[in-house]
C-alpha atoms as a PDB file:
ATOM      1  CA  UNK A   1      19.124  23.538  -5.943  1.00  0.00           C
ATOM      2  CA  UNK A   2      15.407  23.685  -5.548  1.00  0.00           C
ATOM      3  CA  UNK A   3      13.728  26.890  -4.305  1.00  0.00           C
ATOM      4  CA  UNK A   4      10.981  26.323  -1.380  1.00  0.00           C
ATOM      5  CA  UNK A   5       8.117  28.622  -1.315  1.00  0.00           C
ATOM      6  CA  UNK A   6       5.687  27.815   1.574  1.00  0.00           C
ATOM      7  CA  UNK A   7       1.901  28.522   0.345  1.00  0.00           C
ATOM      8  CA  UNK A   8      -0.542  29.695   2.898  1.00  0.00           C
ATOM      9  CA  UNK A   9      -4.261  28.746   2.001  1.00  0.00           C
ATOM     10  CA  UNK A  10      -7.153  28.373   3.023  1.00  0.00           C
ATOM     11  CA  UNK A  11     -10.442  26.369   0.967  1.00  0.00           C
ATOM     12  CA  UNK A  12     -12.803  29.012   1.920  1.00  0.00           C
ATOM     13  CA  UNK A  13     -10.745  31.703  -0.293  1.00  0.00           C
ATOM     14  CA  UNK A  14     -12.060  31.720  -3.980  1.00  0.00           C
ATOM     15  CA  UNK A  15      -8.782  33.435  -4.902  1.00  0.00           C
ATOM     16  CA  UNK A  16      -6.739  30.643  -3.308  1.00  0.00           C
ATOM     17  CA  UNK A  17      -8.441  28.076  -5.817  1.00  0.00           C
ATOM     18  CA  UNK A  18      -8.214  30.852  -8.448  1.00  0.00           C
ATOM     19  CA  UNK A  19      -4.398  30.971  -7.318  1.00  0.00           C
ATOM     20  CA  UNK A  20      -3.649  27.420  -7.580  1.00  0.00           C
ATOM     21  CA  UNK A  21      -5.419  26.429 -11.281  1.00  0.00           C
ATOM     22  CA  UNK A  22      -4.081  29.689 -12.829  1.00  0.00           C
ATOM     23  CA  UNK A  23      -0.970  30.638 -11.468  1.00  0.00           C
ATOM     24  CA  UNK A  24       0.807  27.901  -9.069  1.00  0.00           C
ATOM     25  CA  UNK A  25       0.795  25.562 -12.171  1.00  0.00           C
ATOM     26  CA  UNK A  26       3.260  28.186 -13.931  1.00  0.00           C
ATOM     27  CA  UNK A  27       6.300  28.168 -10.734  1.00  0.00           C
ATOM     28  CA  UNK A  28       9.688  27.407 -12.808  1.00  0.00           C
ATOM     29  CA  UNK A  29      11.335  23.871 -12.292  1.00  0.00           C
ATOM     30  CA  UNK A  30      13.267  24.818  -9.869  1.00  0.00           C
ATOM     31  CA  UNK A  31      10.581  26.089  -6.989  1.00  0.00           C
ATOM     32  CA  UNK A  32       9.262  23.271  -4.744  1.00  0.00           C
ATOM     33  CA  UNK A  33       5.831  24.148  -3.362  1.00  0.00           C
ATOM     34  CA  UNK A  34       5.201  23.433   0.308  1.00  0.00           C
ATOM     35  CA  UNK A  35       0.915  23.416   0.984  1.00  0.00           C
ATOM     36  CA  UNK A  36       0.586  24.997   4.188  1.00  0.00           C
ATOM     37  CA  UNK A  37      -3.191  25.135   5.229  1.00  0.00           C
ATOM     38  CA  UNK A  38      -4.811  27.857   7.313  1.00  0.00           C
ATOM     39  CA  UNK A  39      -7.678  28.798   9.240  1.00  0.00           C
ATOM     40  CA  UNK A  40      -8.775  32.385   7.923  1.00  0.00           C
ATOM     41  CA  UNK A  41     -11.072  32.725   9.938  1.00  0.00           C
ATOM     42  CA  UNK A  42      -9.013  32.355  13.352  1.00  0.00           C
ATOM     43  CA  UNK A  43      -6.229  35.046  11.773  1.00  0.00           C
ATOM     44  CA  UNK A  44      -8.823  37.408  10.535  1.00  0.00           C
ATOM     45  CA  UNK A  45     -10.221  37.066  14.628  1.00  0.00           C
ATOM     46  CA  UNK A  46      -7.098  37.611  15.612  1.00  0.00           C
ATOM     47  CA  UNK A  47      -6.751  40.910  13.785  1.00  0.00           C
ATOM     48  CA  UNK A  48      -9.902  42.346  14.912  1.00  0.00           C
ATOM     49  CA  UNK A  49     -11.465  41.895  11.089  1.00  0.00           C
ATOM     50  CA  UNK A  50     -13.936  40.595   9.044  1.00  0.00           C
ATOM     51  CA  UNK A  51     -13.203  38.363   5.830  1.00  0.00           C
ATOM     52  CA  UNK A  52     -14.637  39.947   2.268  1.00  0.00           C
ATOM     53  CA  UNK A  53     -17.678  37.472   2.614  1.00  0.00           C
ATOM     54  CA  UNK A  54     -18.769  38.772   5.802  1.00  0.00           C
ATOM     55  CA  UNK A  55     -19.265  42.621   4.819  1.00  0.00           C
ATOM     56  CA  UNK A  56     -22.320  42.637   2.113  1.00  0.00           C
ATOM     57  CA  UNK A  57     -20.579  45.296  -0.456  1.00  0.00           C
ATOM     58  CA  UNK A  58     -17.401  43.477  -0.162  1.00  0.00           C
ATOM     59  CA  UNK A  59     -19.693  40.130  -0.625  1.00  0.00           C
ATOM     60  CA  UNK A  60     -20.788  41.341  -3.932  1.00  0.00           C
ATOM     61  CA  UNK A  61     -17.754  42.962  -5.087  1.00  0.00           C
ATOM     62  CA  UNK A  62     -15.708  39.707  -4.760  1.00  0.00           C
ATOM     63  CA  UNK A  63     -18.097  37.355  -6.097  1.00  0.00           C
ATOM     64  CA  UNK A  64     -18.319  39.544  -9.166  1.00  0.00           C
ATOM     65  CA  UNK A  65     -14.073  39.758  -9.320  1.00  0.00           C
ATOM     66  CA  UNK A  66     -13.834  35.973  -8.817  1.00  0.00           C
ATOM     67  CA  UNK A  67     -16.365  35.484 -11.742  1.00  0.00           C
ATOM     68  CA  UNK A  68     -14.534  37.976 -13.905  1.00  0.00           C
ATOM     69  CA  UNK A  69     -10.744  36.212 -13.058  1.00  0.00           C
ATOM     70  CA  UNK A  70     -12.489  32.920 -13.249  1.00  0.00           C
ATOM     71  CA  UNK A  71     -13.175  33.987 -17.052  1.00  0.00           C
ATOM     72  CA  UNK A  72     -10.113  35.336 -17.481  1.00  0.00           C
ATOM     73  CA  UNK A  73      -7.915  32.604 -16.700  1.00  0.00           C
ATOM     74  CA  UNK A  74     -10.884  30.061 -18.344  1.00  0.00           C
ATOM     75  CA  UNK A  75     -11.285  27.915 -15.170  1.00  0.00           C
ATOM     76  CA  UNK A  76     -14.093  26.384 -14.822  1.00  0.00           C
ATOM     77  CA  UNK A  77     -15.825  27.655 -11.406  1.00  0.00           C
ATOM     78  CA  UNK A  78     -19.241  26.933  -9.190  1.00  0.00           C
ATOM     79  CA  UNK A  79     -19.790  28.406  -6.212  1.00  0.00           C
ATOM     80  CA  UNK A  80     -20.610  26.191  -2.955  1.00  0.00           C
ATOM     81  CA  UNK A  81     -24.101  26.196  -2.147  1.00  0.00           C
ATOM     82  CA  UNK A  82     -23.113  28.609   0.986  1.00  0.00           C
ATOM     83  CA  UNK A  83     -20.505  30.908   1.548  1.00  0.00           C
ATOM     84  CA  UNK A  84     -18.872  31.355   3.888  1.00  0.00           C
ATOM     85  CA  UNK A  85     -18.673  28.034   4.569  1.00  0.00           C
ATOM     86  CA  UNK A  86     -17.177  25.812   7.479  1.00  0.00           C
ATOM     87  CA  UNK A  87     -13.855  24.768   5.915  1.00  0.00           C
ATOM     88  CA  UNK A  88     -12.252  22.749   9.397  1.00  0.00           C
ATOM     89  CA  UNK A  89     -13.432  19.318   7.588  1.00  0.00           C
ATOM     90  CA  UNK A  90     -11.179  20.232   4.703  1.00  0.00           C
ATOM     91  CA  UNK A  91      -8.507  21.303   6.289  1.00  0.00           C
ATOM     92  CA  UNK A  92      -8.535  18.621   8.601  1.00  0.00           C
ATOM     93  CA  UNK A  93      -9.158  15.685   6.080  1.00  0.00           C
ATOM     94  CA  UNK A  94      -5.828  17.814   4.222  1.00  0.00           C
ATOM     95  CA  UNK A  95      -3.253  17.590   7.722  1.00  0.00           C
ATOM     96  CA  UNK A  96      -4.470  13.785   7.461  1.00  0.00           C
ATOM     97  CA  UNK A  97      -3.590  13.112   4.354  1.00  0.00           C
ATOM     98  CA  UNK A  98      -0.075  15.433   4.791  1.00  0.00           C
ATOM     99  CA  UNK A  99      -0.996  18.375   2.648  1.00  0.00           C
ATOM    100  CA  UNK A 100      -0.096  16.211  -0.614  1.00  0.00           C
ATOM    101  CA  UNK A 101      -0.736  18.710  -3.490  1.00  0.00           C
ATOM    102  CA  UNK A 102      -3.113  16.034  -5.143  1.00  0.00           C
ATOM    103  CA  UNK A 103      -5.018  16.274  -1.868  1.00  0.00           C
ATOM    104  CA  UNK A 104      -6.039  20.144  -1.921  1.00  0.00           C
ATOM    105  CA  UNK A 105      -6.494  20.369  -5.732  1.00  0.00           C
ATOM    106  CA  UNK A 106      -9.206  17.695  -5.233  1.00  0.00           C
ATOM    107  CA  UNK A 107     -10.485  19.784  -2.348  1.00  0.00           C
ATOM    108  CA  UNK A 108     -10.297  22.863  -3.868  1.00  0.00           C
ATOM    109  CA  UNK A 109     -11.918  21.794  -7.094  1.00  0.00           C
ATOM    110  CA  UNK A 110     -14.995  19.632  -5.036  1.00  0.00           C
ATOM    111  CA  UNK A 111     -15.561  23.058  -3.623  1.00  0.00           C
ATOM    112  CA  UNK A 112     -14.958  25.670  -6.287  1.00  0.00           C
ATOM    113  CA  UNK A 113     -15.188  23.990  -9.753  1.00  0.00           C
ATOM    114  CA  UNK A 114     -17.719  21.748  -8.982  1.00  0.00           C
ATOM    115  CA  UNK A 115     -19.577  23.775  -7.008  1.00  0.00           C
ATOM    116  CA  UNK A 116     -20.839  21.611  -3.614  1.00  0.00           C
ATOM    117  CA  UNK A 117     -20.264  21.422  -0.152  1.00  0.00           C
ATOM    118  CA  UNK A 118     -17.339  20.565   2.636  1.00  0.00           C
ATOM    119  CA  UNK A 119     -18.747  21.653   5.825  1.00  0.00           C
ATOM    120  CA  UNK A 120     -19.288  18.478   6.956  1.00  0.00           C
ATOM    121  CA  UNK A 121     -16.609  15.644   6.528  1.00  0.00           C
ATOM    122  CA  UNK A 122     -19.350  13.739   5.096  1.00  0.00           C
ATOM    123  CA  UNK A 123     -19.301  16.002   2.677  1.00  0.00           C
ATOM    124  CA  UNK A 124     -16.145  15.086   1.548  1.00  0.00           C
ATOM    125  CA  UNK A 125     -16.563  11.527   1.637  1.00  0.00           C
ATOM    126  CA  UNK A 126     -16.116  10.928  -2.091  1.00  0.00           C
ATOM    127  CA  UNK A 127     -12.513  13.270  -1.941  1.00  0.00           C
ATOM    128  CA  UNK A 128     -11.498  11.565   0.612  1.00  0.00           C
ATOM    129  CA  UNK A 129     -11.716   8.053  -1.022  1.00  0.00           C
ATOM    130  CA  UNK A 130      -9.673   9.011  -4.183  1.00  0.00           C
ATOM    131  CA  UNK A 131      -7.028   8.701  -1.634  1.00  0.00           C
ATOM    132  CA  UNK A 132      -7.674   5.739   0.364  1.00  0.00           C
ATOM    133  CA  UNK A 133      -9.575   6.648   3.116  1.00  0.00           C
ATOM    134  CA  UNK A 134     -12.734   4.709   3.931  1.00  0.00           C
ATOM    135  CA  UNK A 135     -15.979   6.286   4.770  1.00  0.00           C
ATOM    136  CA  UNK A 136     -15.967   4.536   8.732  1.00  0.00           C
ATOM    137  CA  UNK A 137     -12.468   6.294   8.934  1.00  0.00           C
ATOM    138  CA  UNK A 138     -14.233  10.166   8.552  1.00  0.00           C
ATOM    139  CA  UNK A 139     -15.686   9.593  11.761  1.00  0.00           C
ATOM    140  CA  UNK A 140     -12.712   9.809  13.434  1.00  0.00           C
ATOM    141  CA  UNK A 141     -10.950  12.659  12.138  1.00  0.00           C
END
């Protein structure tokens, strides 16, 4: 009987891509993953707190520890042009296309490992075809 393990992320998190190249790959046979995307931002509001990104010392501090685990796990990573970054076109373009895990790897690694933008679902456009989904149909999500 399979194991389900619910996985709360969210793209703007370096350590969530970091999480899923390095360590989510490595689950025994038995676990079945369930993607379950998140707006940080909104639960980090709703705790009266700011995210990492958002206090300068903290800023540098994590960039240099998500350069250094980057290394360490030999992933391949390039940070967005800005960051923090507006991830709601991600995570909606994700709920559209039901969390599939294919989905947020390509997401994660448009943002993290290739280094460019999703704050606009434009942005995305490219992602979003790799799955089906036609440039006139970004509009309306």
């Amino acid at each position: 009987m399979a194991r389900v393990i619910d996985w709360y992320f969210d793209y703007i998190s370096p350590f969530a891509y970091i999480q899923l190249e390095a360590g989510l790959a490595r689950l025994p046979a038995d676990v079945e993953l369930r993607y379950r995307p998140v707006l940080l931002g909104a639960l980090l509001s709703h705790w009266g707190t700011k995210g990492p990104a958002e206090v300068p010392a903290h800023r540098q501090f994590t960039y240099r520890l998500v350069q250094w685990l980057s290394e360490q796990h030999q992933l391949k990573m390039c940070m967005p042009p800005a960051h923090p970054f507006n991830p709601l076109p991600a995570l909606r373009l994700t709920l559209a296309l039901d969390s599939r895990p294919e989905v947020v790897l390509a997401i994660f690694r448009h943002l993290w490992r290739e280094g460019r933008s999703a704050s606009q679902l434009e942005e995305l456009r490219e992602v979003a075809a790799q799955f089906g989904i036609a440039h006139e149909q970004l509009d309306s999500m």
